[in-house]
N, C-alpha and C. Protein backbone atom coordinates (compact mmCIF):
# COMPACT_ATOMS: atom_id res chain seq x y z
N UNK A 1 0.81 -1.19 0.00
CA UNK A 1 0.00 0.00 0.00
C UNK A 1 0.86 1.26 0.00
N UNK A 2 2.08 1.28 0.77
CA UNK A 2 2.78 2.49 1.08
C UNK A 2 3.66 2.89 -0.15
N UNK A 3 3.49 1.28 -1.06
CA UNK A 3 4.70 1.47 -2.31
C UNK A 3 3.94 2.40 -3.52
N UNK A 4 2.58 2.39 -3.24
CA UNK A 4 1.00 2.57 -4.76
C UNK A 4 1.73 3.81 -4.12
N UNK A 5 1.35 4.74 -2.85
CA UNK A 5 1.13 5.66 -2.58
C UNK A 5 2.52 6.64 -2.83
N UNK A 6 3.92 6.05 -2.31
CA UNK A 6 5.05 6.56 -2.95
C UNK A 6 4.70 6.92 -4.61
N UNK A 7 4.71 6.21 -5.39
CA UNK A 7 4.44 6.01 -6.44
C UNK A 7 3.64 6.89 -7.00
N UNK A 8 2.94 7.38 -6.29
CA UNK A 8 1.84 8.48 -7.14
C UNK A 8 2.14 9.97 -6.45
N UNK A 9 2.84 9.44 -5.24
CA UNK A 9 3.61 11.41 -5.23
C UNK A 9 4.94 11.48 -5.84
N UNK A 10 4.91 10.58 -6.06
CA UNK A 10 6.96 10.68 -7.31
C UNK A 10 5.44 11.24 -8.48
N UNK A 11 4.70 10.61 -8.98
CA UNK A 11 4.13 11.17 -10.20
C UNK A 11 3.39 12.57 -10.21
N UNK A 12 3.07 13.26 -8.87
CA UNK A 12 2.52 14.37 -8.76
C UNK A 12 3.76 14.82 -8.96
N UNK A 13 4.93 14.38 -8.56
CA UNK A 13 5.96 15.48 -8.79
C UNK A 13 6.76 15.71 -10.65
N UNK A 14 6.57 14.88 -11.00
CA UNK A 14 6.67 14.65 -12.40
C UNK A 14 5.87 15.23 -13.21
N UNK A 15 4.75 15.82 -12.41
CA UNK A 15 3.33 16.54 -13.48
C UNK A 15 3.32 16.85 -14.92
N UNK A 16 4.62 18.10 -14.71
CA UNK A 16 4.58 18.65 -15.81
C UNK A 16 5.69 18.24 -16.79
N UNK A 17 6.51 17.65 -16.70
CA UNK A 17 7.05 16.24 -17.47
C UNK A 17 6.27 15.14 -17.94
N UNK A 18 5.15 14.69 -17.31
CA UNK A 18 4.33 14.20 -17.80
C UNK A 18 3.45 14.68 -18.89
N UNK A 19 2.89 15.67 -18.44
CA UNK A 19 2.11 16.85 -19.79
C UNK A 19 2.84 16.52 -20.95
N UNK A 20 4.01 16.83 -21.00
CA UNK A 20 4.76 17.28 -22.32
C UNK A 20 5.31 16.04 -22.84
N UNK A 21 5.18 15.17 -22.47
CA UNK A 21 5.61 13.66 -22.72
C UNK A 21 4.14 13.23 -23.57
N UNK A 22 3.00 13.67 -22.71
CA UNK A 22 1.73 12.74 -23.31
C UNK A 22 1.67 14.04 -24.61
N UNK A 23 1.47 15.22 -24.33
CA UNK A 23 1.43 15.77 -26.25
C UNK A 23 2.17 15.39 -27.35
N UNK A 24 3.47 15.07 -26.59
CA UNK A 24 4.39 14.58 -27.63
C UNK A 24 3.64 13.08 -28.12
N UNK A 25 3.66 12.24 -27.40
CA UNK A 25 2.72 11.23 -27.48
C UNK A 25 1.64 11.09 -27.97
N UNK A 26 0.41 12.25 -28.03
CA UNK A 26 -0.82 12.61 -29.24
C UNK A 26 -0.38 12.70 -30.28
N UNK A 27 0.64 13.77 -30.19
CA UNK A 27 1.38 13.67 -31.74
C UNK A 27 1.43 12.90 -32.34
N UNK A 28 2.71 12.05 -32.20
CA UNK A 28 3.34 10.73 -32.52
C UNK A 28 2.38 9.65 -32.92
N UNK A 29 1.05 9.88 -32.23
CA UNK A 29 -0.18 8.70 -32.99
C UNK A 29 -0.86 9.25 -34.16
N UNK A 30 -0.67 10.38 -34.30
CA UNK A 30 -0.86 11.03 -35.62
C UNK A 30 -0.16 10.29 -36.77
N UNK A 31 1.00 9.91 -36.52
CA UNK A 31 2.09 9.48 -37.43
C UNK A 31 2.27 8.08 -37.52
N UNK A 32 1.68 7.04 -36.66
CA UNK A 32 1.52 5.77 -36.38
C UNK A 32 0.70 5.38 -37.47
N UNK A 33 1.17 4.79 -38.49
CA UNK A 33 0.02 3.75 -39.30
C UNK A 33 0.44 2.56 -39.17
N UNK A 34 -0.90 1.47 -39.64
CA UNK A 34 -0.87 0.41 -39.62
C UNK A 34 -1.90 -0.11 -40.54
N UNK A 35 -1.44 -1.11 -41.23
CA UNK A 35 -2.27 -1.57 -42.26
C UNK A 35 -3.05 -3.04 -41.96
N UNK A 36 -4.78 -3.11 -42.88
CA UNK A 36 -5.41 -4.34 -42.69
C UNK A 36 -5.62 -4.39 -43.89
N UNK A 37 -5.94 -6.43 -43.84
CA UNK A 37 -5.90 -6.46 -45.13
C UNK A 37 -6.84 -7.79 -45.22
N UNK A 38 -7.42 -7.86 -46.21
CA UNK A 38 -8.98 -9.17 -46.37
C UNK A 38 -8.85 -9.96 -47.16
N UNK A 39 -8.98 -10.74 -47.84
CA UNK A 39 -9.21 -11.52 -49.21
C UNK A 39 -8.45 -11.35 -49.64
N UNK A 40 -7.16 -12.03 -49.17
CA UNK A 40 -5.60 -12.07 -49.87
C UNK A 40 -5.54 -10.87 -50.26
N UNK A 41 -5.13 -9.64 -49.58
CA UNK A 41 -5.31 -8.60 -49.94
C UNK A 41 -5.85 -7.76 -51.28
N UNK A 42 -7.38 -8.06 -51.67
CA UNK A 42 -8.28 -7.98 -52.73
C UNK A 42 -8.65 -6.10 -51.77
N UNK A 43 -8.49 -6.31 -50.06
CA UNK A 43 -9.19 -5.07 -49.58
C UNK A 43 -7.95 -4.96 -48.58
N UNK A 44 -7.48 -3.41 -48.76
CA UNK A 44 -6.37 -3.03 -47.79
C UNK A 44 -6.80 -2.05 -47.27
N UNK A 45 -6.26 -1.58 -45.84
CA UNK A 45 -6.75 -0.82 -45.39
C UNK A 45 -5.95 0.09 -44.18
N UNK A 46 -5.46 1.57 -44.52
CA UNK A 46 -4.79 2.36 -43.41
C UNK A 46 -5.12 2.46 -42.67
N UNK A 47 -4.88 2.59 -41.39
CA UNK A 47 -4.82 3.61 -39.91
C UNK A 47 -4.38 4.10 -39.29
N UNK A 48 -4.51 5.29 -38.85
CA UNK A 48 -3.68 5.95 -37.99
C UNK A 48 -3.49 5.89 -36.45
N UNK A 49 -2.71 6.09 -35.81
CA UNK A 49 -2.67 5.82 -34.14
C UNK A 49 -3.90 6.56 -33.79
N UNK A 50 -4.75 7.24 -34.20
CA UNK A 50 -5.56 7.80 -33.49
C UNK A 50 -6.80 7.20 -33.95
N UNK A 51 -6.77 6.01 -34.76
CA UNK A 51 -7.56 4.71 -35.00
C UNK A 51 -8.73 5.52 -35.97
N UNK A 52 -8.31 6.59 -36.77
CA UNK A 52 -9.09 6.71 -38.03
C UNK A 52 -8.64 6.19 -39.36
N UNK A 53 -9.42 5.99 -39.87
CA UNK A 53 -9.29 5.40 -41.54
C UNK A 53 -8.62 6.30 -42.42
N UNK A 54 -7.52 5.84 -42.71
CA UNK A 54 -7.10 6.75 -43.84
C UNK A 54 -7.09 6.59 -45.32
N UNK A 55 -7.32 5.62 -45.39
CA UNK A 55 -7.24 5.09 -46.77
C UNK A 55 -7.88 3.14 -46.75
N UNK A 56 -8.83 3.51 -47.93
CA UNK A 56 -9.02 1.67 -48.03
C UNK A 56 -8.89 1.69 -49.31
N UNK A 57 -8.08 0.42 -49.98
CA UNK A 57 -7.52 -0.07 -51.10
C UNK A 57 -8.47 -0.98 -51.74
N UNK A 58 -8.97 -0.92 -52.63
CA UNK A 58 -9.33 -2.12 -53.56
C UNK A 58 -8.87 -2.85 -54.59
N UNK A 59 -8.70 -3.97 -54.60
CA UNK A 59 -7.40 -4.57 -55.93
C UNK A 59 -8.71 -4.38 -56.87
N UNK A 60 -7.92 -4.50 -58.02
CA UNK A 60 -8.70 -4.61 -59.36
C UNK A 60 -9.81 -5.86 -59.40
N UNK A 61 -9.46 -7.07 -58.62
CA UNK A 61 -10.56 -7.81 -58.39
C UNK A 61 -11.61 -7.65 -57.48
N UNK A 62 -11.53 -6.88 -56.61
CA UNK A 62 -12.55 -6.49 -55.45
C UNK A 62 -13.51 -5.94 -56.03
N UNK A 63 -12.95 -4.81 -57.23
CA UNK A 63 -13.36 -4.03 -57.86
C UNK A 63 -14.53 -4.40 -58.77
N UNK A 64 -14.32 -5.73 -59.83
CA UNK A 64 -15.01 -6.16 -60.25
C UNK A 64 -15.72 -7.29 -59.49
N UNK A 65 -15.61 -7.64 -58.17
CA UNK A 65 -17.01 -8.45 -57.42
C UNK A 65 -17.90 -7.61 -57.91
N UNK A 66 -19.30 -8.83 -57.90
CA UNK A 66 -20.38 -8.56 -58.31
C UNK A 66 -21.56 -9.05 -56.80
N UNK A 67 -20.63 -8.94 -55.86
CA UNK A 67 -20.86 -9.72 -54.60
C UNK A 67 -20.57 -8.29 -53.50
N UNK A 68 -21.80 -7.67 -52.86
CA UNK A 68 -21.69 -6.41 -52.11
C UNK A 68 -21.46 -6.69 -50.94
N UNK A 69 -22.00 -7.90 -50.43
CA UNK A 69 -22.06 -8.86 -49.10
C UNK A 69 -20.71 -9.38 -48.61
N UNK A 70 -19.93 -10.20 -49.89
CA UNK A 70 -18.73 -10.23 -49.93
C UNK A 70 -17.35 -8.82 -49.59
N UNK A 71 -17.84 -8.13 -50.13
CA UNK A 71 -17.05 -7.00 -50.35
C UNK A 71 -16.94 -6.14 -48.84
N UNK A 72 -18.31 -5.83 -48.34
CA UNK A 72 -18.71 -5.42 -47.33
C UNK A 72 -18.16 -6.41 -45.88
N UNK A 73 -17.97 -7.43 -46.15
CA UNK A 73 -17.28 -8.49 -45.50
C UNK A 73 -15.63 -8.10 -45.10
N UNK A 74 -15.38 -8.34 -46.60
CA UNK A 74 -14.06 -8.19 -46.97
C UNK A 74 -13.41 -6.54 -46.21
N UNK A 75 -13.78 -5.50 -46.67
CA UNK A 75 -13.88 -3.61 -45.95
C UNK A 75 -13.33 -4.11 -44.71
N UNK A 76 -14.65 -4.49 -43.76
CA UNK A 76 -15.12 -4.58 -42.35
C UNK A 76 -13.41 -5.96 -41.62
N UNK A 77 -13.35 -6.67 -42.07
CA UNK A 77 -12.43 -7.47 -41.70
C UNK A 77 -11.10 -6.68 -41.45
N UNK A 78 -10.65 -5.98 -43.14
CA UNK A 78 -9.30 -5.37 -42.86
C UNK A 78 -9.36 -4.36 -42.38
N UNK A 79 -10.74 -3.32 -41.65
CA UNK A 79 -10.69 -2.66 -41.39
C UNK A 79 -9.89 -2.65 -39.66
N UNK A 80 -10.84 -3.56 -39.14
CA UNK A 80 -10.72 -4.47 -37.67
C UNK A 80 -9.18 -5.03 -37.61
N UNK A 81 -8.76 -5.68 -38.29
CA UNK A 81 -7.52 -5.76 -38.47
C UNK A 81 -6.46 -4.20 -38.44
N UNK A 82 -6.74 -3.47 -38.77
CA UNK A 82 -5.85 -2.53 -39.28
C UNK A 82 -5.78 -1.81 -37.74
N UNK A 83 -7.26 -1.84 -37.14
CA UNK A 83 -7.29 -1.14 -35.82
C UNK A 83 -6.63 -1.72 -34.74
N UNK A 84 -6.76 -3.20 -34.91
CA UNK A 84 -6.03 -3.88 -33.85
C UNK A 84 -4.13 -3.40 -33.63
N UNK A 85 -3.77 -3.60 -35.25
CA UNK A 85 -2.48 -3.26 -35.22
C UNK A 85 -2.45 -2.01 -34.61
N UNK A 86 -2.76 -1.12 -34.57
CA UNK A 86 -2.86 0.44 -34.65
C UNK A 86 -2.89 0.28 -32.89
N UNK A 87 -3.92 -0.64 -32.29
CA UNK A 87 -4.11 -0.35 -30.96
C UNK A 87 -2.51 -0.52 -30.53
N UNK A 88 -2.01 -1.71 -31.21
CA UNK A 88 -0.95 -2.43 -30.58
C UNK A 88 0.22 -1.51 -30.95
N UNK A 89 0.42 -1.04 -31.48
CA UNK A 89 1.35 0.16 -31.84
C UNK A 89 1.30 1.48 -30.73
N UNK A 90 0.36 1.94 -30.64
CA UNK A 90 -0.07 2.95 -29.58
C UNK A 90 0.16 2.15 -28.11
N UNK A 91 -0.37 0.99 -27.71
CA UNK A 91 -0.05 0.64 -26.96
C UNK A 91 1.54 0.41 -26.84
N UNK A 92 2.65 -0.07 -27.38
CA UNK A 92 3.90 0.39 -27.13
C UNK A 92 4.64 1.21 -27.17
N UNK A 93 4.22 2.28 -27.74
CA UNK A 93 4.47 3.66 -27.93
C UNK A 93 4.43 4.35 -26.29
N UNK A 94 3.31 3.87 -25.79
CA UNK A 94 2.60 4.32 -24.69
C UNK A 94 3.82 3.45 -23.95
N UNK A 95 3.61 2.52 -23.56
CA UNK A 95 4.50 1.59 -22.79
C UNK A 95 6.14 2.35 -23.03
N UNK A 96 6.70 2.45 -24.06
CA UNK A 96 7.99 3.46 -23.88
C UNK A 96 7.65 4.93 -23.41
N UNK A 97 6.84 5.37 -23.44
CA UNK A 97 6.47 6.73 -22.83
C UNK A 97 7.10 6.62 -21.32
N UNK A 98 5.98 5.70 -20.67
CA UNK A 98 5.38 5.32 -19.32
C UNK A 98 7.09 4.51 -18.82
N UNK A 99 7.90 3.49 -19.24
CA UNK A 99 8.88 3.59 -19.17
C UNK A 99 10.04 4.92 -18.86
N UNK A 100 10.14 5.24 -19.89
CA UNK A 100 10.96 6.58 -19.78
C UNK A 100 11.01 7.71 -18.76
N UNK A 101 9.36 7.24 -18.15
CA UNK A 101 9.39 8.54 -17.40
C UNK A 101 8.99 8.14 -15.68
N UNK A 102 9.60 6.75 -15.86
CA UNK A 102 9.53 5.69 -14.62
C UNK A 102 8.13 5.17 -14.14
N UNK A 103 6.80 5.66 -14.51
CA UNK A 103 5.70 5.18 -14.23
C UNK A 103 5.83 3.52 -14.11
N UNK A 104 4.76 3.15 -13.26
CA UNK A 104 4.59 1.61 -13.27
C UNK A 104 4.35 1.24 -14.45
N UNK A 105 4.77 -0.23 -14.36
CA UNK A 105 4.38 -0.76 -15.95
C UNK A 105 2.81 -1.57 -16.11
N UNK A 106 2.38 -1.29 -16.97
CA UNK A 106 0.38 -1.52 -17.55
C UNK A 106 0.10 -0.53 -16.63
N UNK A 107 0.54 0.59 -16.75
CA UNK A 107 -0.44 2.03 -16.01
C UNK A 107 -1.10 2.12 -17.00
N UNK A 108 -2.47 2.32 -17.13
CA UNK A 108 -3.70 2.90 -17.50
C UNK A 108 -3.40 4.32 -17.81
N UNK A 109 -3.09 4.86 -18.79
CA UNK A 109 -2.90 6.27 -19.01
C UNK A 109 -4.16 6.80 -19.51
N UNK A 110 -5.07 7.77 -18.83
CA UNK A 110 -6.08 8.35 -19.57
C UNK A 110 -6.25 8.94 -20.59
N UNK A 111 -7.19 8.82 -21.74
CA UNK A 111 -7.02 9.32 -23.02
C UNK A 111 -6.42 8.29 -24.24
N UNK A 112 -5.69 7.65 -23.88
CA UNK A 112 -4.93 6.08 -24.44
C UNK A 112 -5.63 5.21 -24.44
N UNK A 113 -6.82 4.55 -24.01
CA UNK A 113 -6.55 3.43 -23.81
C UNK A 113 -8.33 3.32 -24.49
């Protein structure tokens, strides 16, 4: 109990090292992509650390399905995919943050997670 409580006045004292660590850190997920991909990549798909869509790819065969169900399948898969990577990217990004600046390790950082 006395170790949680050390632990979080070392981090009140770190405050504003912290601030400027986590903007740098918003940033930096700006710049984080990660790609998904469906039907032997027929559907590709960007993301950014801040887990928006930046781009979805269609091969020339996706293109000509005549199958919307399929296709809509296909989107939705690499989309989910693309986010997962993206989480997992942000999540180590975060984890060297939280490192660096001695926090416990799997701290819950608000706004991250």
């Amino acid at each position: 109990m006395f170790k949680e409580i050390g632990q979080m006045m070392g981090m009140l004292k770190n405050l504003p090292k912290i601030r400027e660590e986590m903007g740098k850190l918003q940033e930096k997920m700006g710049h984080i992509t990660a790609e998904g991909d469906a039907g032997g990549g027929m559907v590709k798909v960007i993301v950014n650390g801040h887990m928006e869509v930046q781009k979805i790819i269609l091969s020339d065969e996706a293109a000509k399905l005549n199958d919307k169900e399929l296709l809509e399948d296909l989107v939705a898969a690499a989309v989910n995919q693309g986010l997962k990577k993206a989480k997992q990217a942000v999540a180590e990004e975060t984890s060297k943050m939280a490192t660096g600046l001695g926090l416990p390790a799997g701290m819950n950082l608000p706004g991250l997670g």
